[in-house]
N, C-alpha and C. Protein backbone atom coordinates (compact mmCIF):
# COMPACT_ATOMS: atom_id res chain seq x y z
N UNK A 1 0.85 -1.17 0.00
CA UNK A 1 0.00 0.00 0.00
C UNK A 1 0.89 1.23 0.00
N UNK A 2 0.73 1.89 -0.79
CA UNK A 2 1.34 3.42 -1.01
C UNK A 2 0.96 3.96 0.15
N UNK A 3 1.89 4.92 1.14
CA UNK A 3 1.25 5.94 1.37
C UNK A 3 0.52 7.00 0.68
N UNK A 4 -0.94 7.52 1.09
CA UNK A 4 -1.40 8.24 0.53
C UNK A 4 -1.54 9.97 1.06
N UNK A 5 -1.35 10.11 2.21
CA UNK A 5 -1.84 11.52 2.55
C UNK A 5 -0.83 12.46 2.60
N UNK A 6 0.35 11.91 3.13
CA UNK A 6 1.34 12.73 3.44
C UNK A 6 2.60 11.96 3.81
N UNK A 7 3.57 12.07 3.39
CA UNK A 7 5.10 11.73 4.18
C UNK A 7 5.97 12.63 3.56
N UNK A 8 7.06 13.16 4.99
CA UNK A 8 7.64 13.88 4.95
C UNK A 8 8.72 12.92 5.33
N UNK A 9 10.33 14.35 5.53
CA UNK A 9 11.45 13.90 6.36
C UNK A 9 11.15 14.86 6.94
N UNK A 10 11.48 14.89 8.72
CA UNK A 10 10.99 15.75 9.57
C UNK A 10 11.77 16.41 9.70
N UNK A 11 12.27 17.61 10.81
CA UNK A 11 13.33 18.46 11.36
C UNK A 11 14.29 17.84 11.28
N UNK A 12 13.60 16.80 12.64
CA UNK A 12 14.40 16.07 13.11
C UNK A 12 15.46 14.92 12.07
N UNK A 13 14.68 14.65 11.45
CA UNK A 13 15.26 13.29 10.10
C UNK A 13 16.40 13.61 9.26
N UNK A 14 15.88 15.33 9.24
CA UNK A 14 17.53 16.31 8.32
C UNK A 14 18.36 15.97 8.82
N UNK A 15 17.83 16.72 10.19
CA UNK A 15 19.40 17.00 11.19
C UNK A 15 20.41 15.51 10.95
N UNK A 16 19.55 14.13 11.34
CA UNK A 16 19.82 13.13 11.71
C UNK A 16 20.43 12.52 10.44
N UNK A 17 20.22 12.79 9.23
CA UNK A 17 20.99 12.52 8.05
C UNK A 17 22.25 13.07 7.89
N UNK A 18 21.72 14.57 7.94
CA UNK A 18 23.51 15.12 8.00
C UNK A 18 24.08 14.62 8.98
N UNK A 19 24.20 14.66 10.33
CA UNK A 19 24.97 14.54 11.30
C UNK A 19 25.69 12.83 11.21
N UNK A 20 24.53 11.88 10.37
CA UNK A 20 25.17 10.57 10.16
C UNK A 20 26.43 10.58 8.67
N UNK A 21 26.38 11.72 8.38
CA UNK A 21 27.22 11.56 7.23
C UNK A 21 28.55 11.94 7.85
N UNK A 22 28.74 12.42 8.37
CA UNK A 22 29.91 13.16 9.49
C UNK A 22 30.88 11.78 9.72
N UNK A 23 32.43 11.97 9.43
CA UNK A 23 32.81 10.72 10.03
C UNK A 23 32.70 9.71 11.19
N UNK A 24 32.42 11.04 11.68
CA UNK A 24 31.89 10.26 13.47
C UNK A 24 30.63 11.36 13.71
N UNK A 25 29.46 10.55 14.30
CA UNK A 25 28.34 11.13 14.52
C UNK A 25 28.58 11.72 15.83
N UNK A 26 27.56 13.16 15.93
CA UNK A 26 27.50 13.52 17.01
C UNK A 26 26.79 13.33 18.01
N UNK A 27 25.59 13.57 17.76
CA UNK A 27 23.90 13.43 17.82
C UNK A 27 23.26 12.10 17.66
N UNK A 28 23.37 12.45 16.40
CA UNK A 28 22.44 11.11 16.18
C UNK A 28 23.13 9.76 15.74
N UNK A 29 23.49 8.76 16.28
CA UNK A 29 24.47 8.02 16.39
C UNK A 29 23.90 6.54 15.38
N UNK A 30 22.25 6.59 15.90
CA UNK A 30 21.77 5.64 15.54
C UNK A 30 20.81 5.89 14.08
N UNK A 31 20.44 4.90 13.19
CA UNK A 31 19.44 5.29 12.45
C UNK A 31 18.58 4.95 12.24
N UNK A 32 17.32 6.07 11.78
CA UNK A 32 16.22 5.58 11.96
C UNK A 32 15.99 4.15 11.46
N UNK A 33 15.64 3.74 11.53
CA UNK A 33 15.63 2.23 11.33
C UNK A 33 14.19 1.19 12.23
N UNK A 34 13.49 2.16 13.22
CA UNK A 34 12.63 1.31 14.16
C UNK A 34 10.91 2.28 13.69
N UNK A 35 10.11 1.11 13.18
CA UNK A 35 9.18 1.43 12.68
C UNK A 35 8.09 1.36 13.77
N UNK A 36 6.67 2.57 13.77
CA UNK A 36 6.16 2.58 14.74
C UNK A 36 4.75 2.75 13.62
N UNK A 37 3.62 2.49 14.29
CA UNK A 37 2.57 2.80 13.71
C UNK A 37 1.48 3.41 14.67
N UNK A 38 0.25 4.08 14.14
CA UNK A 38 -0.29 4.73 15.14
C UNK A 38 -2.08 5.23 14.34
N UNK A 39 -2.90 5.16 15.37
CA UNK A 39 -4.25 5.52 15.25
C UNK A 39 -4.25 7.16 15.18
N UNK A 40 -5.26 7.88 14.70
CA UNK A 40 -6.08 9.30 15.41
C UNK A 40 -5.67 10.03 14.57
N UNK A 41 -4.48 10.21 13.54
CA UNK A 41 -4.64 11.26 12.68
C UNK A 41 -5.35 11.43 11.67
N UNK A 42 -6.49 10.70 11.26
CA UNK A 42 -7.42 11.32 10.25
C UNK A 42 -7.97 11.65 10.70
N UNK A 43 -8.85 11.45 12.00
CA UNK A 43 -10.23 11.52 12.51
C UNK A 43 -10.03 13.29 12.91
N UNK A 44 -8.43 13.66 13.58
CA UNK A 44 -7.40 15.12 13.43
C UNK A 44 -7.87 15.93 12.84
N UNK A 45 -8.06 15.20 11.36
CA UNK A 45 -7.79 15.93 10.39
C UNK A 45 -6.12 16.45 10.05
N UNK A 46 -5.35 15.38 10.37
CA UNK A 46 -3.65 15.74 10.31
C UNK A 46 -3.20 15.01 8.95
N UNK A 47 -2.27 15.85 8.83
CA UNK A 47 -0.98 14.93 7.74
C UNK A 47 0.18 15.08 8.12
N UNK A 48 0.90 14.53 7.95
CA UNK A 48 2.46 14.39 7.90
C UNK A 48 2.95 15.78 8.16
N UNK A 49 3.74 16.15 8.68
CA UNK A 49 4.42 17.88 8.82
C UNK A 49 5.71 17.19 9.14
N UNK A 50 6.99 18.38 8.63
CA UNK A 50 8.39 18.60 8.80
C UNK A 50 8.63 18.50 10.50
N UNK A 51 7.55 19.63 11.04
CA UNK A 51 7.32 19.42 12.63
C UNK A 51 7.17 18.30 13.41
N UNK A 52 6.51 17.18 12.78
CA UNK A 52 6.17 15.86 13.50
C UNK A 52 7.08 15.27 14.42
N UNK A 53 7.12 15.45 15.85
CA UNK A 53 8.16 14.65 16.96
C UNK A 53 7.54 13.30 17.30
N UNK A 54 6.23 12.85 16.98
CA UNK A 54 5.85 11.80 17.69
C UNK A 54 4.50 11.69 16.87
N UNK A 55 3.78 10.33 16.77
CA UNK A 55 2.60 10.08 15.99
C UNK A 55 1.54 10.52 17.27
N UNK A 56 -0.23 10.54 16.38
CA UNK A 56 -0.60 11.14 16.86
C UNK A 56 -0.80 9.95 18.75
N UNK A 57 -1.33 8.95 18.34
CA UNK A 57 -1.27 7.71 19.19
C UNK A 57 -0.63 6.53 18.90
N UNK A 58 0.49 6.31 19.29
CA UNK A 58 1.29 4.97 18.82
C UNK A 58 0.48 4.29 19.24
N UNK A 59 0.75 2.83 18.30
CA UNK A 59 0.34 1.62 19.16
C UNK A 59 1.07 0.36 18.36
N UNK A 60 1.09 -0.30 19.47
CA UNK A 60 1.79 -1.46 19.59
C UNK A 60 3.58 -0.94 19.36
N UNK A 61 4.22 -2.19 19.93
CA UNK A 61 5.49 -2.12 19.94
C UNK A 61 6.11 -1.87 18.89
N UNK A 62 7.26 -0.99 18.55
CA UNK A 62 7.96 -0.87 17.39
C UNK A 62 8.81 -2.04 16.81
N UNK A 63 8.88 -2.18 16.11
CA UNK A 63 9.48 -3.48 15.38
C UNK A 63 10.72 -2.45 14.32
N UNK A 64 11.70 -3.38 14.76
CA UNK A 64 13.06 -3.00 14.14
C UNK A 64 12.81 -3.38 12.37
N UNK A 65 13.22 -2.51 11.52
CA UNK A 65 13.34 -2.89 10.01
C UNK A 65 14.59 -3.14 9.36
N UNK A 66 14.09 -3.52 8.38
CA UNK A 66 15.43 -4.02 7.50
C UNK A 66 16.21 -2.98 7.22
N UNK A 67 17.21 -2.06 7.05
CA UNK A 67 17.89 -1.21 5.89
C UNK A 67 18.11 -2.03 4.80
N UNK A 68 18.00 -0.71 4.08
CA UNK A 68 19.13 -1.18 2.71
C UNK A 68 19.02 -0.05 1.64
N UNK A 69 20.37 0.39 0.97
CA UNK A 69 19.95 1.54 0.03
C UNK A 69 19.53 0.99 -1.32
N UNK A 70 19.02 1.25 -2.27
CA UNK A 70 18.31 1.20 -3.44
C UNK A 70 18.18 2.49 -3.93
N UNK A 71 17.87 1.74 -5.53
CA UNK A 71 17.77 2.94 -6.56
C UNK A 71 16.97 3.32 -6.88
N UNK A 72 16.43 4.88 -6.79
CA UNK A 72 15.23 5.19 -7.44
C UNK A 72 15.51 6.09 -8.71
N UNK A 73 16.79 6.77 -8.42
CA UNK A 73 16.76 7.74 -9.69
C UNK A 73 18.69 7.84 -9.99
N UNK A 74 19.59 7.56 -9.14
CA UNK A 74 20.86 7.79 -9.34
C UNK A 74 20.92 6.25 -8.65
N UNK A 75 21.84 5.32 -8.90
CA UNK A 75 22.51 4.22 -7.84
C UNK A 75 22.80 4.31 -6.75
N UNK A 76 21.88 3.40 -6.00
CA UNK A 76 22.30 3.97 -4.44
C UNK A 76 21.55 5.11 -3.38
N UNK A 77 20.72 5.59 -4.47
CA UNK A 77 20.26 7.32 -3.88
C UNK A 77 18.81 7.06 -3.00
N UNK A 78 18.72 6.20 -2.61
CA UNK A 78 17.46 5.98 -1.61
C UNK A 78 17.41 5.35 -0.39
N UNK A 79 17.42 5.83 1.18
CA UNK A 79 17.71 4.81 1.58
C UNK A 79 16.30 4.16 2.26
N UNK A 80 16.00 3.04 2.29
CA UNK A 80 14.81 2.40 2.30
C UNK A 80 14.74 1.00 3.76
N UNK A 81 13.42 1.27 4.70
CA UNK A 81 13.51 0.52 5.59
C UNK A 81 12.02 -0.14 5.71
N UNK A 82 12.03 -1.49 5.76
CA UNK A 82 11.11 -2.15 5.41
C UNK A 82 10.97 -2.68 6.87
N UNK A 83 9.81 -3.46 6.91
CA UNK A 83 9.50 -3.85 8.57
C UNK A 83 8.18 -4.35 8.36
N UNK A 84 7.68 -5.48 9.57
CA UNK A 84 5.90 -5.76 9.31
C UNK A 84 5.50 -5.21 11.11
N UNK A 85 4.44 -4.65 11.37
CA UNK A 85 4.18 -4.61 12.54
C UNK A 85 2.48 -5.61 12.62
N UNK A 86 2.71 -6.44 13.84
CA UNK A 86 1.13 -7.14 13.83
C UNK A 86 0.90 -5.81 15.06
N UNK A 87 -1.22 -6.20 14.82
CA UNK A 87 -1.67 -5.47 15.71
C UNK A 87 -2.34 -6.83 16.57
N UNK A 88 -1.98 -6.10 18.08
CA UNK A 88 -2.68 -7.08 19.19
C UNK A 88 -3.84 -6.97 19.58
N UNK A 89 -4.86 -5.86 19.32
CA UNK A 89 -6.42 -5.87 19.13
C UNK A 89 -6.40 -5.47 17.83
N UNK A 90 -7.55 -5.22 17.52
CA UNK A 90 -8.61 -4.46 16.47
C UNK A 90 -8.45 -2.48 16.13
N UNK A 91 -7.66 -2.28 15.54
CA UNK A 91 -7.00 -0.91 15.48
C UNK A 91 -7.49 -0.17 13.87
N UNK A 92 -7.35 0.78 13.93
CA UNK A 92 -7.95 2.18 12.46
C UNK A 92 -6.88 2.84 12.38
N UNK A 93 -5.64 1.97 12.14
CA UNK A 93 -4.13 2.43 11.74
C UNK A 93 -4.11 3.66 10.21
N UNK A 94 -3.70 4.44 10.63
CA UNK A 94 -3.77 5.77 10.11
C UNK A 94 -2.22 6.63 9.56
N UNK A 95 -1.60 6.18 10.18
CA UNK A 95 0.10 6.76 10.67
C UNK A 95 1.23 6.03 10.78
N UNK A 96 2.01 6.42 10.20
CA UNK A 96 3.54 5.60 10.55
C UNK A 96 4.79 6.45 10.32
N UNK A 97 5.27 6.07 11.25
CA UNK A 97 6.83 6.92 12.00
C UNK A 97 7.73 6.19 11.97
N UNK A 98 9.08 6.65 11.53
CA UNK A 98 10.65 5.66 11.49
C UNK A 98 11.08 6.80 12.47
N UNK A 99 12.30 6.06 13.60
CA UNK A 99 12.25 6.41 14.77
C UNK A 99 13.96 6.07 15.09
N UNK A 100 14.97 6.89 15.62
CA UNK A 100 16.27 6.60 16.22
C UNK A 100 16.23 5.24 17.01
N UNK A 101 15.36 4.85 17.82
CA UNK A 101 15.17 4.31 19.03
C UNK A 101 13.62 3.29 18.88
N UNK A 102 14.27 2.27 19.83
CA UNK A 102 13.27 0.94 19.60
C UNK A 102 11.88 2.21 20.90
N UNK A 103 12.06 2.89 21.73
CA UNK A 103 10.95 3.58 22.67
C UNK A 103 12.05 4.92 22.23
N UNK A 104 10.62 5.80 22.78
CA UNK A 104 10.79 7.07 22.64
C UNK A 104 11.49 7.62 21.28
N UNK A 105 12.86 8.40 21.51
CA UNK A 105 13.60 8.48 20.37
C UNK A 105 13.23 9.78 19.49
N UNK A 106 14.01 9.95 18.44
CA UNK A 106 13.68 11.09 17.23
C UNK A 106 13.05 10.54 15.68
N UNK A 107 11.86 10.95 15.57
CA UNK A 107 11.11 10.68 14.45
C UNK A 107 11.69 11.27 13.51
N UNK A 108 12.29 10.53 12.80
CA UNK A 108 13.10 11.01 10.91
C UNK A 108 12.16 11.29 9.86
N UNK A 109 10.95 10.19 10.06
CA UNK A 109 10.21 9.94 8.53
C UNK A 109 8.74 10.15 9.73
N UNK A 110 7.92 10.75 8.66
CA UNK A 110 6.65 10.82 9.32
C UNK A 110 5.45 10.49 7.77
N UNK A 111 4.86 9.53 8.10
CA UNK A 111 3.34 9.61 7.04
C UNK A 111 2.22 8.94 7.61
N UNK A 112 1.44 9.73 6.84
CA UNK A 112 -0.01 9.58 7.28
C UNK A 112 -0.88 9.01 5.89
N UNK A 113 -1.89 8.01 6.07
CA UNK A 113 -2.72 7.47 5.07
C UNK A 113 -3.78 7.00 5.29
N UNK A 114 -4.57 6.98 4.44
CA UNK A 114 -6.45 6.18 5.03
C UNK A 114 -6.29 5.23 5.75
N UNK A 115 -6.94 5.27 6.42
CA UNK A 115 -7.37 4.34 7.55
C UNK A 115 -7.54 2.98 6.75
N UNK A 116 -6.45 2.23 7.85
CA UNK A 116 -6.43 0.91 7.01
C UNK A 116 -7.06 -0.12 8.50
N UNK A 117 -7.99 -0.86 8.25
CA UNK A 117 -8.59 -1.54 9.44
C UNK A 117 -7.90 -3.00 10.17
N UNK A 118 -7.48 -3.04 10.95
CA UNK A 118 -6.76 -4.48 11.35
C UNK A 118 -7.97 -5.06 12.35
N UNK A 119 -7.72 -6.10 12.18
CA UNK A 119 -8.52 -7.45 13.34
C UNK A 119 -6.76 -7.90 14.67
N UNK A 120 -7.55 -8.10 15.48
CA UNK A 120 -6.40 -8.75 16.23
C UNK A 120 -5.88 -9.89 15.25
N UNK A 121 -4.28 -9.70 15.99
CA UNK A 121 -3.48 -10.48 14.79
C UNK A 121 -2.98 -10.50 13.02
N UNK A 122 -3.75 -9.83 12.84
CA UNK A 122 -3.26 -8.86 11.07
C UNK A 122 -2.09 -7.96 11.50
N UNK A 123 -1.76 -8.10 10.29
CA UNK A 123 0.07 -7.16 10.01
C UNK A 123 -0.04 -6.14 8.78
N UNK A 124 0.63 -4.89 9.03
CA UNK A 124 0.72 -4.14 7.46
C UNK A 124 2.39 -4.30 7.34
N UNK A 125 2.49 -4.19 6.06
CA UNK A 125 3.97 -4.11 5.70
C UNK A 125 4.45 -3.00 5.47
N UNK A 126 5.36 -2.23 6.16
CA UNK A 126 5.67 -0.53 5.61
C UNK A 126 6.74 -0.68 4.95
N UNK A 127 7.16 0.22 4.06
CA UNK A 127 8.37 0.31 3.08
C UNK A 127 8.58 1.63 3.44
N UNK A 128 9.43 2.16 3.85
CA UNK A 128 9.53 3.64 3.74
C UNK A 128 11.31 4.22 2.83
N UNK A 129 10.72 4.98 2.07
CA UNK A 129 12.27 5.24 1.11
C UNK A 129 12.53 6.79 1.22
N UNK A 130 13.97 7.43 1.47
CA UNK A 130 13.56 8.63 1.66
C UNK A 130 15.27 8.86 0.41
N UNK A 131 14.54 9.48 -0.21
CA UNK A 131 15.49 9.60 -1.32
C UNK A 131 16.53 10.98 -1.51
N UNK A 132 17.91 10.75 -1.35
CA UNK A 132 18.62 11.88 -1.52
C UNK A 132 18.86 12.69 -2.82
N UNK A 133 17.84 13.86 -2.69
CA UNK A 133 17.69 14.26 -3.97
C UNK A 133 19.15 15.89 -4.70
């Protein structure tokens, strides 16, 4: 499923790119890499913003993703983190956040999309690619 409403790279996701290009990081040491998902931003009326520190309601545990860079337009020029999260009830998943940190942490990637409906025990698959343009 495409995101549809909105995804950004946040403040935070810049900073955290440049500062990982640095021979030695300062800041941000780790990368986003830990996928989170979350209810309440349509019902908002929200999308994705540069501003985004945190979804509107996480839920369930973050699940670590794959890296890996890929090509979308130059070799190499995308870097892309894949991941499945199950839901443990019945959820109106709306949102998804890539995150420094398995809790808490700095949100890099922020998007928002229609409400996709889970039953306890269903999984979505996120792909998220944020391409150095």
């Amino acid at each position: 499923m495409p995101f549809g409403t909105g995804t950004v790279v946040t403040n935070k996701g810049k900073a955290m790119l440049a500062d990982r290009l640095r021979t030695t990081p300062g800041t941000y040491t780790v990368s986003p890499k830990f996928m989170a998902m979350g209810v309440g931003a349509t019902g908002a009326g929200r999308t994705a913003a540069v501003t985004d520190t945190a979804l509107s309601t996480e839920v369930e545990t973050r699940t670590t993703g794959t890296e890996s860079s890929v090509t979308t337009s130059v070799t190499g020029d995308t870097y892309q983190v894949v991941g499945t999260i199950v839901a443990t009830a019945s959820r109106n998943v709306d949102e998804f956040g890539l995150f420094d940190a398995s809790t808490v942490g700095n949100m890099g990637f922020s998007a928002t999309f229609p409400v996709q409906a889970l039953a306890n025990g269903e999984s979505l698959q996120f792909t998220a690619k944020i391409q150095l343009t």
